[in-house]
Every structure is written in C-alpha cells, then in structure tokens.
N, C-alpha and C. Protein backbone atom coordinates (compact mmCIF):
# COMPACT_ATOMS: atom_id res chain seq x y z
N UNK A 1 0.86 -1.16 0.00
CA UNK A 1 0.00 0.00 0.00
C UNK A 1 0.91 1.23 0.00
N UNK A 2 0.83 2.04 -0.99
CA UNK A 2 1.73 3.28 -1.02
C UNK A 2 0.60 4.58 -0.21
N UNK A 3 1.40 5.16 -0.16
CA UNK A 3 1.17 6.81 0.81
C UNK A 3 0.04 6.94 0.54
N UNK A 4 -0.45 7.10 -1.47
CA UNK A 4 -1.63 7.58 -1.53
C UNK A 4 -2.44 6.91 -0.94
N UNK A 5 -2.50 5.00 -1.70
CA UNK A 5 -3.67 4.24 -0.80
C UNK A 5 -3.81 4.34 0.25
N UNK A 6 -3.04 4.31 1.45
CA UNK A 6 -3.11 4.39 2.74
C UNK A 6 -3.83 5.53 3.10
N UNK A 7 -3.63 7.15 2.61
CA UNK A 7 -4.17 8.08 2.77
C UNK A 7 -5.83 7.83 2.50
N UNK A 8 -6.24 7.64 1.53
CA UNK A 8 -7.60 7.42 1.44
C UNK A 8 -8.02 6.07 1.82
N UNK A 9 -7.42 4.97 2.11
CA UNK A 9 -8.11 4.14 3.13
C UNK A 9 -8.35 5.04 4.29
N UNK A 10 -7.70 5.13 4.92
CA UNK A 10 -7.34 5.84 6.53
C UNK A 10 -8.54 6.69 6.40
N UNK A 11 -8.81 7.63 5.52
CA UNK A 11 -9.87 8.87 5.43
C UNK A 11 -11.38 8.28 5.34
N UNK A 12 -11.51 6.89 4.52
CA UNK A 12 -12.33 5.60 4.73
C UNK A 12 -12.92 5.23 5.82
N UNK A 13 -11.89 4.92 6.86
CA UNK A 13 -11.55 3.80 7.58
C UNK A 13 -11.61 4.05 8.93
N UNK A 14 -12.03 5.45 9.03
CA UNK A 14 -11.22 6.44 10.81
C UNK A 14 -11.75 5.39 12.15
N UNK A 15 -12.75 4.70 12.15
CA UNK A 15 -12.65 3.23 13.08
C UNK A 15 -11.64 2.58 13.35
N UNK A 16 -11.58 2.22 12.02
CA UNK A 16 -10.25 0.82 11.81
C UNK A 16 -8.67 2.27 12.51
N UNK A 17 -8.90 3.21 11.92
CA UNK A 17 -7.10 3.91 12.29
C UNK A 17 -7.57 4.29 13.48
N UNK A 18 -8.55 4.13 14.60
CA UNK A 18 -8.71 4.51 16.00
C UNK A 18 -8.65 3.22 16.47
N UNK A 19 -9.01 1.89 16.24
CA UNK A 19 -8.71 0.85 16.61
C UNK A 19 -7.35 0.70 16.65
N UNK A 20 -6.71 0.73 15.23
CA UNK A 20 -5.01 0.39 14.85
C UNK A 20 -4.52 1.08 15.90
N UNK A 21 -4.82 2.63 16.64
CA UNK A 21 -3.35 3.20 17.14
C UNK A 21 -4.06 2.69 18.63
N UNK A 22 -5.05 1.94 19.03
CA UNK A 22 -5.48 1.83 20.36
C UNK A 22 -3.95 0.11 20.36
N UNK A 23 -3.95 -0.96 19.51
CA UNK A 23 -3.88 -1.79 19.34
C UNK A 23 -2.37 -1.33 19.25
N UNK A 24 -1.72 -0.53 18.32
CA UNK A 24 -0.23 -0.13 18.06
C UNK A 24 -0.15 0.37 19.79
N UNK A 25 -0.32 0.93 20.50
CA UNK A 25 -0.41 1.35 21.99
C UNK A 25 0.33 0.49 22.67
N UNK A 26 -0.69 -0.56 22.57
CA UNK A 26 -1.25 -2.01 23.61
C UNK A 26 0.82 -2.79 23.09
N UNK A 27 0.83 -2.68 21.76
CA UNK A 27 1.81 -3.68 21.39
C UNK A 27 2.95 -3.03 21.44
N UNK A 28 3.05 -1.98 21.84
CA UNK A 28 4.14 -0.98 22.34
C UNK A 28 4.35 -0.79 23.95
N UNK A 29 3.46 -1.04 24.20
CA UNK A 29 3.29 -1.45 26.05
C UNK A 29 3.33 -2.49 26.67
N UNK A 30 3.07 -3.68 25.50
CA UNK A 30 4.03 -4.79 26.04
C UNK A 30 5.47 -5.38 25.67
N UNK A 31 5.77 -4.40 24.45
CA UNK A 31 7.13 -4.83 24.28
C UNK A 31 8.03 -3.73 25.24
N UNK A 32 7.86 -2.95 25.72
CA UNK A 32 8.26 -2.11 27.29
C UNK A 32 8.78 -2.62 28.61
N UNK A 33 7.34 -3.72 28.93
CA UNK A 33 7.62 -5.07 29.74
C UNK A 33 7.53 -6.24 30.00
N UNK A 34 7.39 -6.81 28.81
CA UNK A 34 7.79 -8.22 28.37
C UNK A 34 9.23 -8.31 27.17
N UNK A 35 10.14 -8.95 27.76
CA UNK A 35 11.17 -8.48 27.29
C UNK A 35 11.45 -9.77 25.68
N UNK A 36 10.75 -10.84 26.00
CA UNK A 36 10.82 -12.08 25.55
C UNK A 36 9.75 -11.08 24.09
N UNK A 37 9.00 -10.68 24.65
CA UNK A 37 7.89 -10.25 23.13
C UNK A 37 8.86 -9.05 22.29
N UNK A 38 9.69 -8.30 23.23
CA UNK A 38 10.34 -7.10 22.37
C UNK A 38 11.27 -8.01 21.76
N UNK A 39 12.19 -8.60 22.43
CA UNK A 39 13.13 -9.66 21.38
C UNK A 39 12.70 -10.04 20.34
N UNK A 40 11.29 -10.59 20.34
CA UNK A 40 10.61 -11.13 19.41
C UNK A 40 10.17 -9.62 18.45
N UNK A 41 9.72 -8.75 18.36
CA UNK A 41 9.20 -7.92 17.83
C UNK A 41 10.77 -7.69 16.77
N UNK A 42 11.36 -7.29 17.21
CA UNK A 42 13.41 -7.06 16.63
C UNK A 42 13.86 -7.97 15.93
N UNK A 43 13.80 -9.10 16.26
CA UNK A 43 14.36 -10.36 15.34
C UNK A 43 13.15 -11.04 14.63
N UNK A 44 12.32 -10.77 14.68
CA UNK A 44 11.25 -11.18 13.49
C UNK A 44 10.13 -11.13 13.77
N UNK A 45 9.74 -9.51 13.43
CA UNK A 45 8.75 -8.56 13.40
C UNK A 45 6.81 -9.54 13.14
N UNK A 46 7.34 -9.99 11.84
CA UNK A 46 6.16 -10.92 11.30
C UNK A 46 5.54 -11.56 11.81
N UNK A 47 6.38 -13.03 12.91
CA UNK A 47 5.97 -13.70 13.66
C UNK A 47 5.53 -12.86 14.71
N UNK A 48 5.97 -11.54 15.54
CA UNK A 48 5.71 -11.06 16.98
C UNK A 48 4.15 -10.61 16.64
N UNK A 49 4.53 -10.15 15.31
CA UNK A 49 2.99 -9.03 15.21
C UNK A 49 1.36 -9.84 15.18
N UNK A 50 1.94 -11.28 14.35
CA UNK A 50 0.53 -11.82 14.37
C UNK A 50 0.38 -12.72 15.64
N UNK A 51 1.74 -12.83 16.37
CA UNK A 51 1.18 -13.22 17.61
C UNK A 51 0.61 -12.76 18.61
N UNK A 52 0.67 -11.31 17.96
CA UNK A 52 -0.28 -9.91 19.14
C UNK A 52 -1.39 -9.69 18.58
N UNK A 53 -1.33 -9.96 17.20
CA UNK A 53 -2.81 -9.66 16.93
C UNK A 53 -3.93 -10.90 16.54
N UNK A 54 -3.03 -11.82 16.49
CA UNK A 54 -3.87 -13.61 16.36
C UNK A 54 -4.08 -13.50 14.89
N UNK A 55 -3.53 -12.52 14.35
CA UNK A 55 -3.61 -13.03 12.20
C UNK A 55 -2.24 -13.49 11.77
N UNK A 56 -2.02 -14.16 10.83
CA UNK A 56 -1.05 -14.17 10.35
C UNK A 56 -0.76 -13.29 9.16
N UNK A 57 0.68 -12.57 9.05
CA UNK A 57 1.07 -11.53 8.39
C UNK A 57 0.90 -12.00 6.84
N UNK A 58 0.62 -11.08 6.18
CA UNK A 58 0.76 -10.92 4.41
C UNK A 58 2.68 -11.00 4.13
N UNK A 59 2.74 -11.96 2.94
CA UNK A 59 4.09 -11.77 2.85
C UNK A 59 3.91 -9.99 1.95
N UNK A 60 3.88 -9.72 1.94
CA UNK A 60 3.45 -7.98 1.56
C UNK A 60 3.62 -7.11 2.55
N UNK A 61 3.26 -7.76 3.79
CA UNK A 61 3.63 -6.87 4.52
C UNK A 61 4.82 -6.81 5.10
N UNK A 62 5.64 -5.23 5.23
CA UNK A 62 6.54 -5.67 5.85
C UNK A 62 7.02 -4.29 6.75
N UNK A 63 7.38 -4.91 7.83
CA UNK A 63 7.74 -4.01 9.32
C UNK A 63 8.69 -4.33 10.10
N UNK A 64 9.54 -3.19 10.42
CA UNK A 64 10.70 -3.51 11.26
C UNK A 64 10.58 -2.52 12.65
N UNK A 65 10.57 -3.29 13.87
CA UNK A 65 11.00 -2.59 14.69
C UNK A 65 12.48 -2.75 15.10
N UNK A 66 12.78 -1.62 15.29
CA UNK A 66 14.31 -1.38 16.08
C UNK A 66 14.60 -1.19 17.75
N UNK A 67 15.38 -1.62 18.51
CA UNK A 67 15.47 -1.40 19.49
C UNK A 67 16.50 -0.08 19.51
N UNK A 68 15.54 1.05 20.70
CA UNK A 68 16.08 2.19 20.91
C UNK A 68 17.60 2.18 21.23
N UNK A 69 18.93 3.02 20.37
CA UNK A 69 20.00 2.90 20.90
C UNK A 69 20.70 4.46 20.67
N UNK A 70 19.77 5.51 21.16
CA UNK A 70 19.95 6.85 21.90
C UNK A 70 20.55 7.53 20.67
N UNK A 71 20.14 6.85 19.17
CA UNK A 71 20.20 7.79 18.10
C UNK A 71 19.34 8.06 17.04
N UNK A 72 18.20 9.22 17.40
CA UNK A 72 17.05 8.94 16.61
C UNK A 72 17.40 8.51 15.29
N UNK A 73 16.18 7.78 14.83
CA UNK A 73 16.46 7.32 13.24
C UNK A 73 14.53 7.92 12.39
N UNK A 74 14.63 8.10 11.50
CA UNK A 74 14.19 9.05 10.99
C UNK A 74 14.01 8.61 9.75
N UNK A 75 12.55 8.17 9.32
CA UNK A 75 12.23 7.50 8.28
C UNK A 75 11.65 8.66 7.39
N UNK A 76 12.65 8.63 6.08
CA UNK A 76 12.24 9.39 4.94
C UNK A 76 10.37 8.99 4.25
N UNK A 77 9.93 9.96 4.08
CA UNK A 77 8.49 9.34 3.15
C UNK A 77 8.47 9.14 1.59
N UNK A 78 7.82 8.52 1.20
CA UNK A 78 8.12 7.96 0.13
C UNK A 78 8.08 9.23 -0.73
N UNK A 79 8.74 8.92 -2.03
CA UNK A 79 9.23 9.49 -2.85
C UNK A 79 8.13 9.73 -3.86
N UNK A 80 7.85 11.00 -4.28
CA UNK A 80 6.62 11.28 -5.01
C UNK A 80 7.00 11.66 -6.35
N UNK A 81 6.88 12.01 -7.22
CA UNK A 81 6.95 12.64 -8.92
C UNK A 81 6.83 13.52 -8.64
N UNK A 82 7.09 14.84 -8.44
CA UNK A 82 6.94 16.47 -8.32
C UNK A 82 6.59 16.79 -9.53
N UNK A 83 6.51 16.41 -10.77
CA UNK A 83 5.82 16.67 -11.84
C UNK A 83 4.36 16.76 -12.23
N UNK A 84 4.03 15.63 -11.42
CA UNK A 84 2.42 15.19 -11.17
C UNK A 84 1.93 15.84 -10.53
N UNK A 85 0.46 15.88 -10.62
CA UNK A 85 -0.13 16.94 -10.19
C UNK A 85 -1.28 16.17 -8.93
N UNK A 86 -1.54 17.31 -8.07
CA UNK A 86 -1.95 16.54 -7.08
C UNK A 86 -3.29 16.38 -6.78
N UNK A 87 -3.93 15.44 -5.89
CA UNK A 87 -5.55 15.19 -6.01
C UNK A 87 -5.99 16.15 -4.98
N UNK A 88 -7.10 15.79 -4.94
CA UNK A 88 -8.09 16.47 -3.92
C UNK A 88 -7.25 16.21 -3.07
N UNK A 89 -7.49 14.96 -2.48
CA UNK A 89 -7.20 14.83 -1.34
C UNK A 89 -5.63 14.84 -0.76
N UNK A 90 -4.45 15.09 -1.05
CA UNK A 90 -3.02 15.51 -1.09
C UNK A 90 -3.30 16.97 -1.00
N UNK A 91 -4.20 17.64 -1.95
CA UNK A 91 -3.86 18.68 -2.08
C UNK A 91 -4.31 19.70 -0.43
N UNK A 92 -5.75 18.53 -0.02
CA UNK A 92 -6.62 18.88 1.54
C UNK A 92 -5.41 18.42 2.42
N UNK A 93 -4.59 17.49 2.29
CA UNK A 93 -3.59 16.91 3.15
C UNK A 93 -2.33 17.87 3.48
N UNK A 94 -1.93 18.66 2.20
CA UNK A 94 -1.13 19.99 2.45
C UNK A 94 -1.42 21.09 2.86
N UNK A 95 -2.69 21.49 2.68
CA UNK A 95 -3.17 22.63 3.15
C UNK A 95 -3.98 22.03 4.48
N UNK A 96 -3.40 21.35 5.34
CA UNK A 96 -4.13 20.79 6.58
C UNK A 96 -5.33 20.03 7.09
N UNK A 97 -6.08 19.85 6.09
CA UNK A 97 -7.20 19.30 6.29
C UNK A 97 -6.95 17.60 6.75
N UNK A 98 -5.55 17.36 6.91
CA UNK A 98 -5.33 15.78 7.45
C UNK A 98 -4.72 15.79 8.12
N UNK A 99 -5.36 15.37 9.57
CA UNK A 99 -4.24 15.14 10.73
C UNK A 99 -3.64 13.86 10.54
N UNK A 100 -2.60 13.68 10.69
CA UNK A 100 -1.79 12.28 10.72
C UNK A 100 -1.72 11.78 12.03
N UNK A 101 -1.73 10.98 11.75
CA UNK A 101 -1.41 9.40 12.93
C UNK A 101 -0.26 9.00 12.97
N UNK A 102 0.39 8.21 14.14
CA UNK A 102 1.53 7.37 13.52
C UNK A 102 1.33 6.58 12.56
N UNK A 103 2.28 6.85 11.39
CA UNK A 103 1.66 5.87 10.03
C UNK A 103 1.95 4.21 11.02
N UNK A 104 2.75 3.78 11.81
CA UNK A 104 3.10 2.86 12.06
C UNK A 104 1.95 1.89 12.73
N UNK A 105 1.13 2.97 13.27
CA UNK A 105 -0.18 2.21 14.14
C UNK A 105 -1.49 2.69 12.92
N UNK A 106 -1.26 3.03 12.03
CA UNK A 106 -2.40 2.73 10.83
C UNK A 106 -2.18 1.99 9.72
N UNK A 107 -0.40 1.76 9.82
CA UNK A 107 -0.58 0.60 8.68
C UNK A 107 -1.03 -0.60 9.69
N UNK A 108 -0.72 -0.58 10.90
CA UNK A 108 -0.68 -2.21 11.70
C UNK A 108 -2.67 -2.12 11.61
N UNK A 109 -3.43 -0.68 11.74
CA UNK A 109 -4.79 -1.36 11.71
C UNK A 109 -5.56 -1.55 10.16
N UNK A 110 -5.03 -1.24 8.99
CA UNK A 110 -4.60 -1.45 7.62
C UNK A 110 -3.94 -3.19 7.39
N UNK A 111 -3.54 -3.97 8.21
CA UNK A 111 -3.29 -5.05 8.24
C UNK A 111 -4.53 -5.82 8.99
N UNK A 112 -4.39 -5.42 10.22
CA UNK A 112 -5.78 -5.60 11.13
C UNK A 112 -7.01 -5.90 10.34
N UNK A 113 -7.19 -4.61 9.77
CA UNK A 113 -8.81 -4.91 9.00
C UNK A 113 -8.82 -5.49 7.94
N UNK A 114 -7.51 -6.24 6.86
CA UNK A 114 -7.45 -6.86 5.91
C UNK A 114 -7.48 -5.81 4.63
N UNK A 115 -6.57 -4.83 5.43
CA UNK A 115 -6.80 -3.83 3.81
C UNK A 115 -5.30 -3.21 3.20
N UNK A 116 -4.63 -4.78 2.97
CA UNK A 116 -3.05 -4.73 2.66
C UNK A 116 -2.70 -4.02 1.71
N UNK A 117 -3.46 -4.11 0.51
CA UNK A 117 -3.44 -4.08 -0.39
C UNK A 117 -4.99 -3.03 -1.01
N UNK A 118 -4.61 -2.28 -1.86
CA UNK A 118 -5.70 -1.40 -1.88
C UNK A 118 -6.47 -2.22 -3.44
N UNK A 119 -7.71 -1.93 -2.96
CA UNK A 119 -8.68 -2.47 -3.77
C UNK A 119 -8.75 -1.77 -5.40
C-alpha cells in the first residue's frame, strides 16, 4: 500500500485507524515489559505481530522494529513525482485538512482490517 492508498483508506476507515493506534499502543506497552515479546518484535517482526494480533502476516507486509540505541532514526516518506499533479485529497492533506497518525499504528490497523493491499 503506497502513501496515496493508505491516505484514502485511513480517510475511509477512521474506526479501523482509531482501533489500529489503540492496538499499536497495547503492542508498544508490552514490548516495554515483556522483554521475551520485544526480542521477538526485533528479530522477526512478522511472527511477533501476528502473535499480538492472532492473524497471520501478508508476505506484503513488511515491518521492522528497532530497538532504541539513543540515536534517533528518521524515516524518509516515500518518494513522489513532483511533476504530477496533485488530487483532492493531497492537495486537503497539504493545506491541513489531514491530521496524521503514527503511520506505524495505521498501517498495523490497515493489516488488522485486511486492507493490505488497496482495492
């Protein structure tokens, strides 16, 4: 799912992305203090995630967590055509009309609700 799909799922979906970041929360609060699940989350993301959420992952999907080591890291967004011209809704998304979420807890409820892949 690229930026755009995700953007208009999410604008779709505002249940499913209030579920995802309740659920991204929950799986961030137990890899905090369960140390056996954060190991697991770091060395193979795929297996930790559907064992928190009881689905098994899309080979499509794909997520890495890192364990904090006191040097932020800083994920570039995807790379757009500056030539192209932009939609409604990019164009409502620059001029503010879209609050963002952690993309990280709306792609996980974008997996959640079975919407890997845009229709």
């Amino acid at each position: 799912m690229n930026a755009q799909d995700f953007q208009r799922w999410s604008t779709e979906n505002p249940e499913a992305v209030q579920q995802a970041q309740g659920q991204y929360q929950a799986m961030l609060a137990k890899s905090a203090t369960d140390a056996d699940f954060r190991r697991k989350l770091v060395a193979d993301s795929a297996a930790a995630v559907a064992e928190f959420t009881g689905k098994p992952v899309p080979e499509n999907f794909n997520v890495r967590f890192i364990d904090a080591q006191g040097t932020p890291t800083v994920v570039l967004p995807d790379a757009v055509d500056t030539s192209a011209e932009l939609s409604e809704n990019e164009l409502e998304s620059v001029a503010g009309g879209l609050v963002w979420i952690p993309i990280a807890a709306a792609l996980l409820g974008a997996f959640v609700a079975g919407a890997t892949s845009p229709d």
